[in-house]
N, C-alpha and C. Protein backbone atom coordinates (compact mmCIF):
# COMPACT_ATOMS: atom_id res chain seq x y z
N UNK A 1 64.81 82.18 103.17
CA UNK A 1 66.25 81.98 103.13
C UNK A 1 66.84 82.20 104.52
N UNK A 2 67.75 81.48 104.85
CA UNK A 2 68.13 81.19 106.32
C UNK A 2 69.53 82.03 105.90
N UNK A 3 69.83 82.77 107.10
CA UNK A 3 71.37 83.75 107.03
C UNK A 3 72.01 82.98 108.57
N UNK A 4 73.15 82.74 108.34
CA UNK A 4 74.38 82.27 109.48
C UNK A 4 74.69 83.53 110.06
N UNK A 5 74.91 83.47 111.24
CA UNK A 5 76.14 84.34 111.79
C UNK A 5 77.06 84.82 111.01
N UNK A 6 77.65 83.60 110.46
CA UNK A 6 78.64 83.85 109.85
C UNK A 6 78.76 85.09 108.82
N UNK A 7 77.37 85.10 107.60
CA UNK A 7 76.97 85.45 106.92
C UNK A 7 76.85 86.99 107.15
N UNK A 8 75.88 87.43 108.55
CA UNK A 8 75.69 88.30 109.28
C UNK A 8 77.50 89.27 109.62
N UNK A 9 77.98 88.69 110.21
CA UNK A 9 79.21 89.06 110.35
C UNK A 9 79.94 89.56 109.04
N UNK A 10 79.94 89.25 108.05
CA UNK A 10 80.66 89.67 106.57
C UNK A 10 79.72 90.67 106.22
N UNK A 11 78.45 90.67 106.07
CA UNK A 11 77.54 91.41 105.97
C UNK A 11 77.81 92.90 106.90
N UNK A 12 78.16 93.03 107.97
CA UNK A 12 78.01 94.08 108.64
C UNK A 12 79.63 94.17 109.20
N UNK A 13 80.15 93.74 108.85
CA UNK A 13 81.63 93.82 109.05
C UNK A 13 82.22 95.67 109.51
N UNK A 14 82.44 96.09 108.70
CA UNK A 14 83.02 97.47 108.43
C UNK A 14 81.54 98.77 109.60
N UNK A 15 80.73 98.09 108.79
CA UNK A 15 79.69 99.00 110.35
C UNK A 15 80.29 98.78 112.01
N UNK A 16 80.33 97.37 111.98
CA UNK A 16 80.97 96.95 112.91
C UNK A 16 81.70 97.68 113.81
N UNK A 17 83.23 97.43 112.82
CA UNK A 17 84.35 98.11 113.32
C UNK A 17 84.37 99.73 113.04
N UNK A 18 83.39 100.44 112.92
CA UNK A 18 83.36 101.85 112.75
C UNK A 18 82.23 101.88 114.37
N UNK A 19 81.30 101.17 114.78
CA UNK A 19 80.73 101.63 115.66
C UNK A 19 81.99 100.92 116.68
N UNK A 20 82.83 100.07 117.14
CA UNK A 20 83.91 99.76 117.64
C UNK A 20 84.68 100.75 117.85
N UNK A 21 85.22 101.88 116.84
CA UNK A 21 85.75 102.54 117.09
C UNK A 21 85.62 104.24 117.98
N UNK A 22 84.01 103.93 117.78
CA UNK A 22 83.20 105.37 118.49
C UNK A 22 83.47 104.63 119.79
N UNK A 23 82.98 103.28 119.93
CA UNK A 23 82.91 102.93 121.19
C UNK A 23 84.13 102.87 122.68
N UNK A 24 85.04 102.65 121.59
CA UNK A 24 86.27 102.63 123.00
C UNK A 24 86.54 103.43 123.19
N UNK A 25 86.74 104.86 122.82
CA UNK A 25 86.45 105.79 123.60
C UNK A 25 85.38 106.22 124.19
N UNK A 26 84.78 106.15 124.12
CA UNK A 26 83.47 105.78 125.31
C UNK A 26 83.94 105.20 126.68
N UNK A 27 84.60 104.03 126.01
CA UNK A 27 84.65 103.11 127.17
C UNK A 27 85.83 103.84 128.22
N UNK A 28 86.58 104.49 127.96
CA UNK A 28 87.52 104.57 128.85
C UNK A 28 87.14 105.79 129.77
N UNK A 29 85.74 106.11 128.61
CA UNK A 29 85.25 107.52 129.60
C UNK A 29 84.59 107.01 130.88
N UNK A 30 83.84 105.97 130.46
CA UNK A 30 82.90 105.16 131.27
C UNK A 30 83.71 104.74 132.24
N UNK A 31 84.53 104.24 131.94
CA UNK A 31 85.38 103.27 133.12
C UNK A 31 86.11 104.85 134.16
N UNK A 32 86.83 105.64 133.40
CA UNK A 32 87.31 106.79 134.01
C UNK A 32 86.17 107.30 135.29
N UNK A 33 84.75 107.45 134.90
CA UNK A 33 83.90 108.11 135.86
C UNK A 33 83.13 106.64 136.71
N UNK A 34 83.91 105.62 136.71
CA UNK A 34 83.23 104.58 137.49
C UNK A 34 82.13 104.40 136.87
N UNK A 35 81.35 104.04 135.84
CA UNK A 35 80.07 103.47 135.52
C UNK A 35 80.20 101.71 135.03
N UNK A 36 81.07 101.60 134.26
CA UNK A 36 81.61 100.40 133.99
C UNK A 36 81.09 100.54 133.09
N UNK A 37 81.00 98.96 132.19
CA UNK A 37 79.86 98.05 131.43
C UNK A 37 79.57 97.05 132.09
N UNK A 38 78.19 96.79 132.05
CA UNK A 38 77.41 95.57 132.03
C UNK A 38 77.12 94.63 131.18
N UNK A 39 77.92 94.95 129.67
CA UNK A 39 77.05 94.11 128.26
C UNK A 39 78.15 93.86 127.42
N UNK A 40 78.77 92.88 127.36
CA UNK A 40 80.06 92.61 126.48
C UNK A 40 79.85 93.07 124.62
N UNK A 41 80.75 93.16 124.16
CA UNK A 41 80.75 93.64 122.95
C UNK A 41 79.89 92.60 121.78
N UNK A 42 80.68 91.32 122.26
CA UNK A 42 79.92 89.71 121.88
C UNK A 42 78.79 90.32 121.30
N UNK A 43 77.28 90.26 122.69
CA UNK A 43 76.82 90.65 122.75
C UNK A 43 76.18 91.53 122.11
N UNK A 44 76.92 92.66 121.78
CA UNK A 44 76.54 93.98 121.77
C UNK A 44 76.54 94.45 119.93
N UNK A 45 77.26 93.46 119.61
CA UNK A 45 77.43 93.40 117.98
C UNK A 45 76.54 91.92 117.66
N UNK A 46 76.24 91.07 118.31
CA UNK A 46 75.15 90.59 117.41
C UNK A 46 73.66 91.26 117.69
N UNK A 47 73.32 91.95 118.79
CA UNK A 47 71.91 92.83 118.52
C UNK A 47 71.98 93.35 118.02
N UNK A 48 73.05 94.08 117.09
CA UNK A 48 73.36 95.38 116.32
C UNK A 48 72.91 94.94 114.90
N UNK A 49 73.62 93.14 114.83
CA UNK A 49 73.30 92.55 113.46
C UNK A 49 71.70 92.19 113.37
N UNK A 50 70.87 91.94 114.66
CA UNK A 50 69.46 91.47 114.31
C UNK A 50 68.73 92.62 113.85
N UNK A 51 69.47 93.46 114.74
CA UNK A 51 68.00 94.72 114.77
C UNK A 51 68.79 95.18 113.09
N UNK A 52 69.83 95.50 112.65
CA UNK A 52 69.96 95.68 111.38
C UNK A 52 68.88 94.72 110.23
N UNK A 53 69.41 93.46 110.82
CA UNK A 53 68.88 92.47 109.94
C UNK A 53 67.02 92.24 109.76
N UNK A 54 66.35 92.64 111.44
CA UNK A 54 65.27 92.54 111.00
C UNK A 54 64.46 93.88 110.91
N UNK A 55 65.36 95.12 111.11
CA UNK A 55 64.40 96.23 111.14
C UNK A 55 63.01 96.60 111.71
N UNK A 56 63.30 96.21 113.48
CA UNK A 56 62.06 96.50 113.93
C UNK A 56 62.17 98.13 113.92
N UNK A 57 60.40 98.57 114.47
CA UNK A 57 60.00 99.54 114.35
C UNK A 57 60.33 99.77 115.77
N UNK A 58 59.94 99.09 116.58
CA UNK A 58 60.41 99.88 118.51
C UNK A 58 61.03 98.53 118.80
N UNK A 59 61.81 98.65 119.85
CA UNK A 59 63.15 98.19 120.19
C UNK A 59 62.54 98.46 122.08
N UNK A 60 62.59 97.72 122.85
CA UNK A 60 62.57 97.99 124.01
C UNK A 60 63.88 97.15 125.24
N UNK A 61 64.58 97.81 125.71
CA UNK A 61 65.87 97.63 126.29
C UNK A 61 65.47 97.62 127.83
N UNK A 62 65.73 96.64 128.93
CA UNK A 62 65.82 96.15 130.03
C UNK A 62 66.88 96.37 130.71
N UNK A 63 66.84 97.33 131.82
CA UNK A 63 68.60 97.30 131.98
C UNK A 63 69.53 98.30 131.55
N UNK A 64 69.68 98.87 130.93
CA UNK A 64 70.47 99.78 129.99
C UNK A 64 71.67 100.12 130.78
N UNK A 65 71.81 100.17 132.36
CA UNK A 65 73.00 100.48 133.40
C UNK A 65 72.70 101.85 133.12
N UNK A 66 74.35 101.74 132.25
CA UNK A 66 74.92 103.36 132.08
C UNK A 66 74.75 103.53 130.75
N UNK A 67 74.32 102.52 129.61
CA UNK A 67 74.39 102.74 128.50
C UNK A 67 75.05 102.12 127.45
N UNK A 68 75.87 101.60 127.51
CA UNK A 68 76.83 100.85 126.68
C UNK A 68 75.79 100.24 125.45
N UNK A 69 75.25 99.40 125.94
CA UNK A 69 74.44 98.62 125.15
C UNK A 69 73.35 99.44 124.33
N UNK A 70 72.73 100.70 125.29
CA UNK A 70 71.86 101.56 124.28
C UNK A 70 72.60 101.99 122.96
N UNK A 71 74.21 102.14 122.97
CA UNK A 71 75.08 102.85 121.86
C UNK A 71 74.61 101.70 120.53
N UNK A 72 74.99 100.22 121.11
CA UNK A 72 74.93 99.75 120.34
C UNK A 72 73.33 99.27 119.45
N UNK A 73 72.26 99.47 120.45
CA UNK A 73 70.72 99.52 119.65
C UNK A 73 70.32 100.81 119.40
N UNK A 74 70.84 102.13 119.56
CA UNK A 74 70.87 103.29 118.87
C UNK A 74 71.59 102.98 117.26
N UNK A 75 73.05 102.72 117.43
CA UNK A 75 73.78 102.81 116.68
C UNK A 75 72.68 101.84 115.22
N UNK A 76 72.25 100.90 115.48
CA UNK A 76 71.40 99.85 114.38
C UNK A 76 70.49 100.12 114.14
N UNK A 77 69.89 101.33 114.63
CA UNK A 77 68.23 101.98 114.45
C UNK A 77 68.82 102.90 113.77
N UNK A 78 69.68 103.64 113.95
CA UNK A 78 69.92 105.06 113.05
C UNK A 78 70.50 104.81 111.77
N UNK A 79 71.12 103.29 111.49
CA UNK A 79 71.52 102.80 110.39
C UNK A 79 70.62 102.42 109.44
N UNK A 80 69.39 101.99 110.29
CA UNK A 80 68.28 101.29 109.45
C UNK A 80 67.30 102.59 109.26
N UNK A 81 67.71 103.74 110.10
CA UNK A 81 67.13 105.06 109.42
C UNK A 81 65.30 105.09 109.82
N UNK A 82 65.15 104.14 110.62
CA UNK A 82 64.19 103.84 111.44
C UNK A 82 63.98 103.11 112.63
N UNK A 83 63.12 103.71 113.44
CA UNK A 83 62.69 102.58 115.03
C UNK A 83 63.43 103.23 115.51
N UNK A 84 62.64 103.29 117.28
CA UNK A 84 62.78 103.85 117.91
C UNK A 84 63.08 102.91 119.20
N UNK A 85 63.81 103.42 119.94
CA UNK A 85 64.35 102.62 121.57
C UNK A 85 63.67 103.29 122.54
N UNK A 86 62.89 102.37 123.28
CA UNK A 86 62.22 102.51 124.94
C UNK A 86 63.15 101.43 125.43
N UNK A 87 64.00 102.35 126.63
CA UNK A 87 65.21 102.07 127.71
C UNK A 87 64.62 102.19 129.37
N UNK A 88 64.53 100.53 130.02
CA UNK A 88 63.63 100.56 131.39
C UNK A 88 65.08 100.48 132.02
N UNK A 89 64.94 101.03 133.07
CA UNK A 89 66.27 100.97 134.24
C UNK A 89 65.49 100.71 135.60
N UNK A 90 65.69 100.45 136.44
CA UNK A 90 65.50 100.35 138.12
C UNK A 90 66.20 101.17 138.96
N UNK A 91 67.57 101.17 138.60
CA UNK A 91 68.28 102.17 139.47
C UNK A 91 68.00 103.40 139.16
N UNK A 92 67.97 104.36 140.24
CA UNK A 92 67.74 105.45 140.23
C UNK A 92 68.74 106.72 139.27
N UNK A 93 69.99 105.59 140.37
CA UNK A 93 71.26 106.70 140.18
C UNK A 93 72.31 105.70 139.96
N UNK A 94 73.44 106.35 139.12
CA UNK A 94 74.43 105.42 139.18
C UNK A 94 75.92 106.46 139.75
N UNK A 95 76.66 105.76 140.28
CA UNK A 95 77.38 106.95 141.47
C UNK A 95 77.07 108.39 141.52
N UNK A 96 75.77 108.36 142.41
CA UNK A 96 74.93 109.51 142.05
C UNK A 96 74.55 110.22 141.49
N UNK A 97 74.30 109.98 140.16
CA UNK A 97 74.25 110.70 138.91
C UNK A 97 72.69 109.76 138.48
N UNK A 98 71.70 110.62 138.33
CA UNK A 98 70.38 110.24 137.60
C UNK A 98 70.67 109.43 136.32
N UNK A 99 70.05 107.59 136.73
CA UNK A 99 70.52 107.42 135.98
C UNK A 99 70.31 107.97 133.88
N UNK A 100 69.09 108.32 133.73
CA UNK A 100 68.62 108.61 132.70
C UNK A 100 69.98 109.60 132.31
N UNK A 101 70.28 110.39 133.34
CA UNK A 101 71.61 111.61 132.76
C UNK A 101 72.88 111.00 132.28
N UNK A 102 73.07 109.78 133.22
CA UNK A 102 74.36 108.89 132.83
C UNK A 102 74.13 108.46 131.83
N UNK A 103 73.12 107.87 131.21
CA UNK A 103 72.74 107.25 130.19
C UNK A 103 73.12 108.18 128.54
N UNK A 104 72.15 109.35 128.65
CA UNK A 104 72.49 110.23 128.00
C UNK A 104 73.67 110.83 127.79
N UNK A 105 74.77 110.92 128.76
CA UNK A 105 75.78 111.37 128.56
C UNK A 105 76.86 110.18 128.12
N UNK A 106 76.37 109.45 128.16
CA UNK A 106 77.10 107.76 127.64
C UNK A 106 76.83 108.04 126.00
N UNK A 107 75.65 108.50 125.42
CA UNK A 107 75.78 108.29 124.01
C UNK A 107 76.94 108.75 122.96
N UNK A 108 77.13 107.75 121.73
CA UNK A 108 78.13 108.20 121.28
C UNK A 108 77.46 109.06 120.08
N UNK A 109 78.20 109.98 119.26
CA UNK A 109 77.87 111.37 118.64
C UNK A 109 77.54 110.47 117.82
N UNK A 110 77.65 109.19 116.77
CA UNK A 110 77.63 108.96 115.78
C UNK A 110 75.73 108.43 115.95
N UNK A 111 75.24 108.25 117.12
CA UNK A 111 74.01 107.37 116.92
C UNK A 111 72.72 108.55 118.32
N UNK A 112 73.68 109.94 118.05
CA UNK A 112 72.99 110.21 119.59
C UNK A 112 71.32 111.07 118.44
């Protein structure tokens, strides 16, 4: 059986807008200490719907910056109550802050 976006979206609706709502405050923390985002929400809510939808067991993330995007493949692993995230970065530091620490301190309480 084939599922739409569309489908996906009604389906996870209300998860959605509850991890939306952990998230913008986040964001203004993020933006407040200069880290930014790198990963639009777009984005960031349909990986939330795959990894819901297909329930992998490990999850491996490219990039992560400061984190934004880990909230949202944390947030779909702790829903599915399984799988685990391996997060690769390059940068060291992000305005001098290790990045692994920025990262960690980016998580939101609901998926940390």
């Amino acid at each position: 059986m084939e599922i739409s976006w569309t489908d996906l979206f009604r389906k996870y609706d209300s998860e959605l807008c509850q991890v939306a709502q952990f998230l913008r405050r986040q964001f203004h923390t993020m933006q407040r200490l200069g880290q930014g985002t790198t990963f639009g929400d777009v984005e960031g809510e349909l990986v939330y719907m795959l990894i819901r939808e297909t329930r992998p067991e490990v999850v491996f993330e490219i990039s992560p910056h400061a984190g934004w995007s880990t909230n949202y493949l944390l947030g779909a692993l702790t829903a599915n109550d399984k799988g685990i995230l391996h997060s690769f970065e390059i940068l060291p530091a992000i305005k001098g802050v290790p990045t692994e620490q920025v990262i960690r301190g980016n998580r939101i309480k609901h998926v940390s």
